[in-house]
N, C-alpha and C. Protein backbone atom coordinates (compact mmCIF):
# COMPACT_ATOMS: atom_id res chain seq x y z
N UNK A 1 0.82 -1.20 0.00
CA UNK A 1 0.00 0.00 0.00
C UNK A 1 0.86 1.26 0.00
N UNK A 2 2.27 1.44 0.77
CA UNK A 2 2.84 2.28 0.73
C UNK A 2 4.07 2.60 -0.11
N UNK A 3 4.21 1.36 -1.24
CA UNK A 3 5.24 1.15 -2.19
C UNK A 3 6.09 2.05 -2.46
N UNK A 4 5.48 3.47 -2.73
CA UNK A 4 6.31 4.68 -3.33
C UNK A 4 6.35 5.03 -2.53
N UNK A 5 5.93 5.19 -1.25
CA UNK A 5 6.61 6.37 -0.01
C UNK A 5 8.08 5.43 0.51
N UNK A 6 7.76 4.01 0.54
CA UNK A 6 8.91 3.32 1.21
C UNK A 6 10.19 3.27 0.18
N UNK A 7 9.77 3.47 -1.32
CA UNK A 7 10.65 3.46 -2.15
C UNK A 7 11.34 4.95 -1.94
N UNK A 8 10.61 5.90 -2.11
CA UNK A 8 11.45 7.36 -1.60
C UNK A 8 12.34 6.90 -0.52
N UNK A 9 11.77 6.47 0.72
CA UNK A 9 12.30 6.34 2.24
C UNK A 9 13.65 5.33 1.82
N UNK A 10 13.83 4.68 0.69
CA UNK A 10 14.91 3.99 0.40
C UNK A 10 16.35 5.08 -0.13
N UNK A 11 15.62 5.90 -1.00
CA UNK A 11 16.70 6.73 -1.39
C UNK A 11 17.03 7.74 -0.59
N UNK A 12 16.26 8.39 0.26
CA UNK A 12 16.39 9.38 1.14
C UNK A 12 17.47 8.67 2.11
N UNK A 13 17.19 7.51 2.75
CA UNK A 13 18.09 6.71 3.76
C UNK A 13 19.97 6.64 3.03
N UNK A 14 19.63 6.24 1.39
CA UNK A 14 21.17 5.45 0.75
C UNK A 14 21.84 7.16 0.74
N UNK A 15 20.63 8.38 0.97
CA UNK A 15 21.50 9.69 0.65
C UNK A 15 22.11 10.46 2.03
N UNK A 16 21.11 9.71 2.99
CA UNK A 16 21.41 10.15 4.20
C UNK A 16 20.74 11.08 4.59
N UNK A 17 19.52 11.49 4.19
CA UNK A 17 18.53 12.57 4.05
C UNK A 17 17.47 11.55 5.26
N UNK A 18 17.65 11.70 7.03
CA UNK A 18 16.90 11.19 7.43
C UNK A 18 15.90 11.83 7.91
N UNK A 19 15.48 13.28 7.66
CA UNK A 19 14.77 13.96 7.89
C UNK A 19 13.82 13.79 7.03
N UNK A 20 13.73 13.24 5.34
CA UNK A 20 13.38 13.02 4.48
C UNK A 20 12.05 11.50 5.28
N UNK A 21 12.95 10.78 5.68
CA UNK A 21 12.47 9.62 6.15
C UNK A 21 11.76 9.51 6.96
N UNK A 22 11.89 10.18 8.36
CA UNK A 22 11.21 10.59 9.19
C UNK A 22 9.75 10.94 8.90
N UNK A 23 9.74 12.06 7.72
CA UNK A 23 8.06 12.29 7.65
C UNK A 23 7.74 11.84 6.51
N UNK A 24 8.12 10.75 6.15
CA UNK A 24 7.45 9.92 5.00
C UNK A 24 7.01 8.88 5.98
N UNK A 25 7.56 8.70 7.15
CA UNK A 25 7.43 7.25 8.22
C UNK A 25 6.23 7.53 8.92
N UNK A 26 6.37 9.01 9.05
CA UNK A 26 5.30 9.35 10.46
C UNK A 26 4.07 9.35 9.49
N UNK A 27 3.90 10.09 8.32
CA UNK A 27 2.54 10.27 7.22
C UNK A 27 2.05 8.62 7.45
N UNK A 28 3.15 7.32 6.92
CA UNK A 28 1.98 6.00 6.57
C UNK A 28 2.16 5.72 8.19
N UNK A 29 2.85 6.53 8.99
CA UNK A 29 2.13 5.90 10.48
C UNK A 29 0.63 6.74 10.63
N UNK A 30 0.57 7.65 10.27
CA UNK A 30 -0.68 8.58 10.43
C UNK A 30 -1.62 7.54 9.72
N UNK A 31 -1.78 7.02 8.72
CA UNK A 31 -2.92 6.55 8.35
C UNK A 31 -2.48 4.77 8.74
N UNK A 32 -1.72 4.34 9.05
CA UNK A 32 -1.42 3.00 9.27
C UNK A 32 -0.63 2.34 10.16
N UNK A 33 -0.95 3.08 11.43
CA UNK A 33 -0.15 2.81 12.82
C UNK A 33 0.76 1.64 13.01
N UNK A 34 0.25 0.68 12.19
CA UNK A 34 1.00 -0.48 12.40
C UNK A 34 1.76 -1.13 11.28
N UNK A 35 1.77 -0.19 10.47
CA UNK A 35 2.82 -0.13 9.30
C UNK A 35 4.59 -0.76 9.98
N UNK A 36 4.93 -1.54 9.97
CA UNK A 36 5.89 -2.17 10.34
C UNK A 36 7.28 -1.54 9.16
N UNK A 37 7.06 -1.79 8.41
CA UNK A 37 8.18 -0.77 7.51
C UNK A 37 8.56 0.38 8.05
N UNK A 38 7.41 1.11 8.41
CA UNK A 38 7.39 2.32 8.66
C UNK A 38 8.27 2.43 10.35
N UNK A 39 7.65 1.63 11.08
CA UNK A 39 8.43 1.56 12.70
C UNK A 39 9.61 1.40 12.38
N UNK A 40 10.05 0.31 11.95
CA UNK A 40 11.52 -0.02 11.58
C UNK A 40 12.22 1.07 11.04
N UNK A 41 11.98 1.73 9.96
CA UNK A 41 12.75 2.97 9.66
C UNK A 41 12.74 4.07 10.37
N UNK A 42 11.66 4.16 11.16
CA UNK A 42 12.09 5.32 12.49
C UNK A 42 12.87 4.76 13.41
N UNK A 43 12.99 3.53 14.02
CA UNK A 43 14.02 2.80 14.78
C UNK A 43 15.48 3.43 13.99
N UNK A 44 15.53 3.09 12.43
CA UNK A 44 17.33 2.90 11.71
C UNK A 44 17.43 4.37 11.90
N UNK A 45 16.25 5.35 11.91
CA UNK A 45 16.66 7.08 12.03
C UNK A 45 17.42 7.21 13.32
N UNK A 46 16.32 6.83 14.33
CA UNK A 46 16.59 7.26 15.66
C UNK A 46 18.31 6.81 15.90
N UNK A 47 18.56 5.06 15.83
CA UNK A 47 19.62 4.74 16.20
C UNK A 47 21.22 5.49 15.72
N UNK A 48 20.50 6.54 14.46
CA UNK A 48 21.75 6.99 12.94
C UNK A 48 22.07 8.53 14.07
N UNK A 49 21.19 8.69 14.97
CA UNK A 49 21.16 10.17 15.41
C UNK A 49 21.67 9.99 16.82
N UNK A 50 21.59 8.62 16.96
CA UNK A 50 22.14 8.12 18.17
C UNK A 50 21.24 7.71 19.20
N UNK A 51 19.86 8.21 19.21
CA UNK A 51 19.12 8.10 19.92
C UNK A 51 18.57 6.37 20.68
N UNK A 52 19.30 6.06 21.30
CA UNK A 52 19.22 4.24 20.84
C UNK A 52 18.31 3.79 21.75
N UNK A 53 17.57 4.56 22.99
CA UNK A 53 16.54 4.51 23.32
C UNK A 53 15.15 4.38 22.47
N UNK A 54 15.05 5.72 21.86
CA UNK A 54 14.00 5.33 20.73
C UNK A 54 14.08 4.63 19.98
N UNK A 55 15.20 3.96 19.24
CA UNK A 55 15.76 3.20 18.67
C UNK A 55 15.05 2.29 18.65
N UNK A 56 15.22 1.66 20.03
CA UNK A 56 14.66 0.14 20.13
C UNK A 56 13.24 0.18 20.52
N UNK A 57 12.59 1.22 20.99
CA UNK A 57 11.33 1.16 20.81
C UNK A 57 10.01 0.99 19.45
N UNK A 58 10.72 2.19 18.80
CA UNK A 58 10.15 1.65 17.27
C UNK A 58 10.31 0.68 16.94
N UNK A 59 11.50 -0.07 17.10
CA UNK A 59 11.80 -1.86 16.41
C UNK A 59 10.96 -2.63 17.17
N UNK A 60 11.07 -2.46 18.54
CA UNK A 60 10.33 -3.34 19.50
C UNK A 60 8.72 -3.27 19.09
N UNK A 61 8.00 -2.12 18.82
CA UNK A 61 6.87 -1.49 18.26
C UNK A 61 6.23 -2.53 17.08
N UNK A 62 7.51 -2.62 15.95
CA UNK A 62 7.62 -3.51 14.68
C UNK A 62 7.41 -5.00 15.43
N UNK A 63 8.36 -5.41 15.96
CA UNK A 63 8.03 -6.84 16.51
C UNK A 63 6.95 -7.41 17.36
N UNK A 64 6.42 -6.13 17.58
CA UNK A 64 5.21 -6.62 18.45
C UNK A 64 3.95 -7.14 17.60
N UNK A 65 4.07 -6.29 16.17
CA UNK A 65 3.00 -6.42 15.02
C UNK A 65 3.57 -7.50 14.64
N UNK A 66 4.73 -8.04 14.36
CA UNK A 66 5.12 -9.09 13.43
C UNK A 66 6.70 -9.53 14.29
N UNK A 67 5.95 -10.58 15.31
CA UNK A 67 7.24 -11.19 16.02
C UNK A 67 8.03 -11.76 15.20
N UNK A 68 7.31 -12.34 13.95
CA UNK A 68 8.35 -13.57 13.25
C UNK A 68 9.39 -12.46 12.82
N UNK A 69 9.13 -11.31 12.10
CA UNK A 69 10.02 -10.48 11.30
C UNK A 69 11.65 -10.40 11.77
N UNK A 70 12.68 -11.62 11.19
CA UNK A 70 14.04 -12.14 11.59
C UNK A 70 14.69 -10.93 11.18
N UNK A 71 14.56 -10.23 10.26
CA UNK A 71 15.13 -8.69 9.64
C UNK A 71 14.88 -7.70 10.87
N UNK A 72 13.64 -7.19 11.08
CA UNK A 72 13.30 -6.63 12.17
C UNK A 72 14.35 -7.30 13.58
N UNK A 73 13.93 -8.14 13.73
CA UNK A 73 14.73 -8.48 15.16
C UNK A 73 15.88 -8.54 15.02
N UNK A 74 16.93 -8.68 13.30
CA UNK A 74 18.15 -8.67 13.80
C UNK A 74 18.45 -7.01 14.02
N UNK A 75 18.08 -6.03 13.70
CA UNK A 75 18.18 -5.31 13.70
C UNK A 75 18.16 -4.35 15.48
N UNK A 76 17.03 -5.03 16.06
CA UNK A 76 16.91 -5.00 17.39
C UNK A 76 18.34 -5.19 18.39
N UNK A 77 18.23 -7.04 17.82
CA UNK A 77 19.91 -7.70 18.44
C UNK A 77 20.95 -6.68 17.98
N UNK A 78 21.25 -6.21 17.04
CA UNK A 78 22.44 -5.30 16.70
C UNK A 78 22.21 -3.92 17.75
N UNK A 79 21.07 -3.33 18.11
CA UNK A 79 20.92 -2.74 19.35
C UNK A 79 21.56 -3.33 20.70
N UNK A 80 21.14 -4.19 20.54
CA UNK A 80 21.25 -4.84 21.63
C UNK A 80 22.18 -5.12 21.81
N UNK A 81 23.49 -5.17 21.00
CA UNK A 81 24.74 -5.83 21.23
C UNK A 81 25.33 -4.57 21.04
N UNK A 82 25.06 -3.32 21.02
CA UNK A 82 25.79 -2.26 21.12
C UNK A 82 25.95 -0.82 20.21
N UNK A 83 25.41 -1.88 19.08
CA UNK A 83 25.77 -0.87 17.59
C UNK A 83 25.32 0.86 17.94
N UNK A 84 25.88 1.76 17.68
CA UNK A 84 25.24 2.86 17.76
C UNK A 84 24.62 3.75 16.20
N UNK A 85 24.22 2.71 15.44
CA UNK A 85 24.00 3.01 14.35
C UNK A 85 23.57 1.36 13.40
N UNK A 86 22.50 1.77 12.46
CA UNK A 86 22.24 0.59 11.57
C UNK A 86 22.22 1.12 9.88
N UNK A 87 22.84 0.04 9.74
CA UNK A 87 23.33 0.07 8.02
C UNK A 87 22.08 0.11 7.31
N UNK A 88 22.19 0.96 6.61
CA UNK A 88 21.06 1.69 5.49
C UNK A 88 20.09 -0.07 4.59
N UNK A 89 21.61 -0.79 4.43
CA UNK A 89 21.26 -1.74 3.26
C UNK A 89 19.47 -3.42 4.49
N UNK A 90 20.06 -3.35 5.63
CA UNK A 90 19.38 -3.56 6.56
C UNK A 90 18.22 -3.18 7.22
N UNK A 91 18.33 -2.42 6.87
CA UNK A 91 16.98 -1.40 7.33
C UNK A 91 15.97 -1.26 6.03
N UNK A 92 16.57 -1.59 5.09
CA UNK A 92 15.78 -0.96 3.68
C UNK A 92 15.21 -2.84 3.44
N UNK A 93 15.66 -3.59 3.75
CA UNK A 93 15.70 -5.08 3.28
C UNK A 93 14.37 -5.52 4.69
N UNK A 94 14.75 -5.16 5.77
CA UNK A 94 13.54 -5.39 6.48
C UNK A 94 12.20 -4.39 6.07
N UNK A 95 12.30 -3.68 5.59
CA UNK A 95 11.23 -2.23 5.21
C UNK A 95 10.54 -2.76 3.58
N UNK A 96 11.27 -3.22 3.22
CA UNK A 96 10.62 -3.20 1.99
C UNK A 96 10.68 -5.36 1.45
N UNK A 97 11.87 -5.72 2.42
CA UNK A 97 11.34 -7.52 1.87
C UNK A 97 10.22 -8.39 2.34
């Protein structure tokens, strides 16, 4: 449903434009709260800004809609094990596979 906003949110992320991402995330959260693409890429913002509190809440947010999601949760575990930042190519592969 959100094909072209998550496809923008792909190039905005590979340019580093996460401000770009941010309100393309929050718009399909506005109409689709449980847009799981959408959580996850506010998680890869938050963690890129450092914020690793919010970080793991948005992901945690994502896994709550879709526990199975192994992309989503590795992404979590890489929180969890320290990372202060998540790779664009990871974040775009759980968001859009």
């Amino acid at each position: 449903m959100f094909k072209q906003q998550l496809e923008f949110a792909a190039g905005a992320l590979a340019s580093g434009n996460l401000a770009a991402i941010e309100i393309v995330c929050r718009d399909i959260l506005d109409v689709d709260p449980k847009n799981v693409s959408a959580l996850n890429l506010l998680g890869v913002v938050a963690a890129n800004i450092g914020a690793i509190d919010h970080a793991k809440s948005y992901i945690k947010a994502a896994l709550r809609i879709e526990p199975g999601n192994q992309r989503v949760r590795a992404n979590l575990d890489l929180l969890k094990t320290g990372a202060k930042s998540l790779h664009p190519s990871e974040a775009m592969t759980a968001a859009t596979g």
